[in-house]
C-alpha atoms as a PDB file:
ATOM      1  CA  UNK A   1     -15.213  -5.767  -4.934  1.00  0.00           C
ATOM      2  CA  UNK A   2     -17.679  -3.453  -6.658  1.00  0.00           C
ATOM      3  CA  UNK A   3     -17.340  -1.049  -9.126  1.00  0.00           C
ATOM      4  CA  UNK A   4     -15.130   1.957  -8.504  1.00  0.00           C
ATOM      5  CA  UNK A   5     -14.467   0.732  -4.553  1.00  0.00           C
ATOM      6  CA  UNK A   6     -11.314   2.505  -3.599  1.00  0.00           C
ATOM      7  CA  UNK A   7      -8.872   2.129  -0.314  1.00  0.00           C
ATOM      8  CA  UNK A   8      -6.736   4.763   1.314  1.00  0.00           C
ATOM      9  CA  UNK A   9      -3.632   2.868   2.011  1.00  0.00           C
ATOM     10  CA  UNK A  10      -0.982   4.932   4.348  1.00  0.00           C
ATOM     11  CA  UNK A  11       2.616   4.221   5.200  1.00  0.00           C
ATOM     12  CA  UNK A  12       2.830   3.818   9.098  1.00  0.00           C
ATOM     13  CA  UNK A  13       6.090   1.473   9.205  1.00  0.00           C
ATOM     14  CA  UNK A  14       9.289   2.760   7.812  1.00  0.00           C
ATOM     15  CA  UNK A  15      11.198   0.358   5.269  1.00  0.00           C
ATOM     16  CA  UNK A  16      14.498   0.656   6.693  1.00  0.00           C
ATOM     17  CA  UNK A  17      14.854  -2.940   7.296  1.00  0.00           C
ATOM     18  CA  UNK A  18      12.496  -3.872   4.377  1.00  0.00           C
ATOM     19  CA  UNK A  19      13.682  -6.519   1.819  1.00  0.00           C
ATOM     20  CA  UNK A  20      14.471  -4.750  -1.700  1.00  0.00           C
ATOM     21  CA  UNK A  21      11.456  -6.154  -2.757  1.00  0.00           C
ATOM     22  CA  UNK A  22       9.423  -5.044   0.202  1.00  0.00           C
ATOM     23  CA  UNK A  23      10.822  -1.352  -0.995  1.00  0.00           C
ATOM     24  CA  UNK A  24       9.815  -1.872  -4.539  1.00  0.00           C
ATOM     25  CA  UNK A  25       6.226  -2.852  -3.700  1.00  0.00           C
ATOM     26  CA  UNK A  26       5.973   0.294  -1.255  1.00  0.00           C
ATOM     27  CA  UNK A  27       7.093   2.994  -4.055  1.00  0.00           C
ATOM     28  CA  UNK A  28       5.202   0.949  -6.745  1.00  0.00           C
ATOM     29  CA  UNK A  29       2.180   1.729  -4.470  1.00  0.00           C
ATOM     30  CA  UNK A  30       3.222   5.570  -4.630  1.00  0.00           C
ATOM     31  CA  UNK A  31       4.288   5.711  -1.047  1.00  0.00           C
ATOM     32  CA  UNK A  32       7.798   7.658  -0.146  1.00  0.00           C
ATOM     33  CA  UNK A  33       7.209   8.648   3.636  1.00  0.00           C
ATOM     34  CA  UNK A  34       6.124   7.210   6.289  1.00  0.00           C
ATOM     35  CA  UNK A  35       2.138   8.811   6.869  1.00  0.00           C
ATOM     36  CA  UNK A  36       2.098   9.236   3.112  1.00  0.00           C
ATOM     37  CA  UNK A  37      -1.017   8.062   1.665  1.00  0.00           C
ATOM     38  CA  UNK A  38      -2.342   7.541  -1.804  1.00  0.00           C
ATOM     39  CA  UNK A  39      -5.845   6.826  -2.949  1.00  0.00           C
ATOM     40  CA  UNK A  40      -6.245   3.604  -5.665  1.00  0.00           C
ATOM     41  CA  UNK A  41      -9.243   1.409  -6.865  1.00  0.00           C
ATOM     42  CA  UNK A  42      -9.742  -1.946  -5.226  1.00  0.00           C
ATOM     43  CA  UNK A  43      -8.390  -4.555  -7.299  1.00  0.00           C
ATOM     44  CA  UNK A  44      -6.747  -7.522  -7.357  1.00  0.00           C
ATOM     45  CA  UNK A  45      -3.351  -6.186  -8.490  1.00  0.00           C
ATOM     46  CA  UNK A  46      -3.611  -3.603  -5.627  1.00  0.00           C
ATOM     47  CA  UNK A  47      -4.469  -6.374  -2.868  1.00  0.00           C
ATOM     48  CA  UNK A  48      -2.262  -8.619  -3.994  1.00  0.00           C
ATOM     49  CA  UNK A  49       0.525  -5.519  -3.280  1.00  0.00           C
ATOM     50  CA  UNK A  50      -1.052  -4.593  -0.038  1.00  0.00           C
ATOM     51  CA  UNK A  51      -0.503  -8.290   0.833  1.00  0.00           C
ATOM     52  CA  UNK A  52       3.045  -8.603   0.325  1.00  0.00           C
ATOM     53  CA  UNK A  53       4.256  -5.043   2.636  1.00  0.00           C
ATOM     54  CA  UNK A  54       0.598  -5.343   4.684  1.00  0.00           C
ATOM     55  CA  UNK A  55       2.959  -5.468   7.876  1.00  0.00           C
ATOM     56  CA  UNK A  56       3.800  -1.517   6.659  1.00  0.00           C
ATOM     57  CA  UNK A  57       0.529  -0.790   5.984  1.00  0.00           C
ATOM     58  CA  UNK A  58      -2.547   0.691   7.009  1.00  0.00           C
ATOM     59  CA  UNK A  59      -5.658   0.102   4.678  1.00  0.00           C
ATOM     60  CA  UNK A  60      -9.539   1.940   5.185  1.00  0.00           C
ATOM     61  CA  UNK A  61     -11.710   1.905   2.423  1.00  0.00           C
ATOM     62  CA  UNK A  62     -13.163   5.533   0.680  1.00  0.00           C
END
């Protein structure tokens, strides 16, 4: 991970049938809707997120 990498990560699943959890990790991430995106730095706080709810997820790098 270099300095100031960022990811796009976008909603594409919706978290209907998402553990409690799973929902907490998605709006901790600052996603509501599904095709919302949001814009963070790579780190490993963020990847370790994007690993827990990556079956909701869609990640590209910036």
């Amino acid at each position: 991970m270099a300095d100031n990498q960022q990811i796009k990560v976008t909603l594409v699943k919706s978290t209907i049938g998402s553990t409690p959890y799973q929902k907490s990790v998605v709006a901790a991430l600052g996603l509501k809707k599904i095709r919302s995106f949001k814009i963070h730095n790579d780190n490993a706080c963020i990847q370790g997120m994007i690993k827990k709810v990556s079956h909701l997820l869609k990640v590209e790098k910036v």
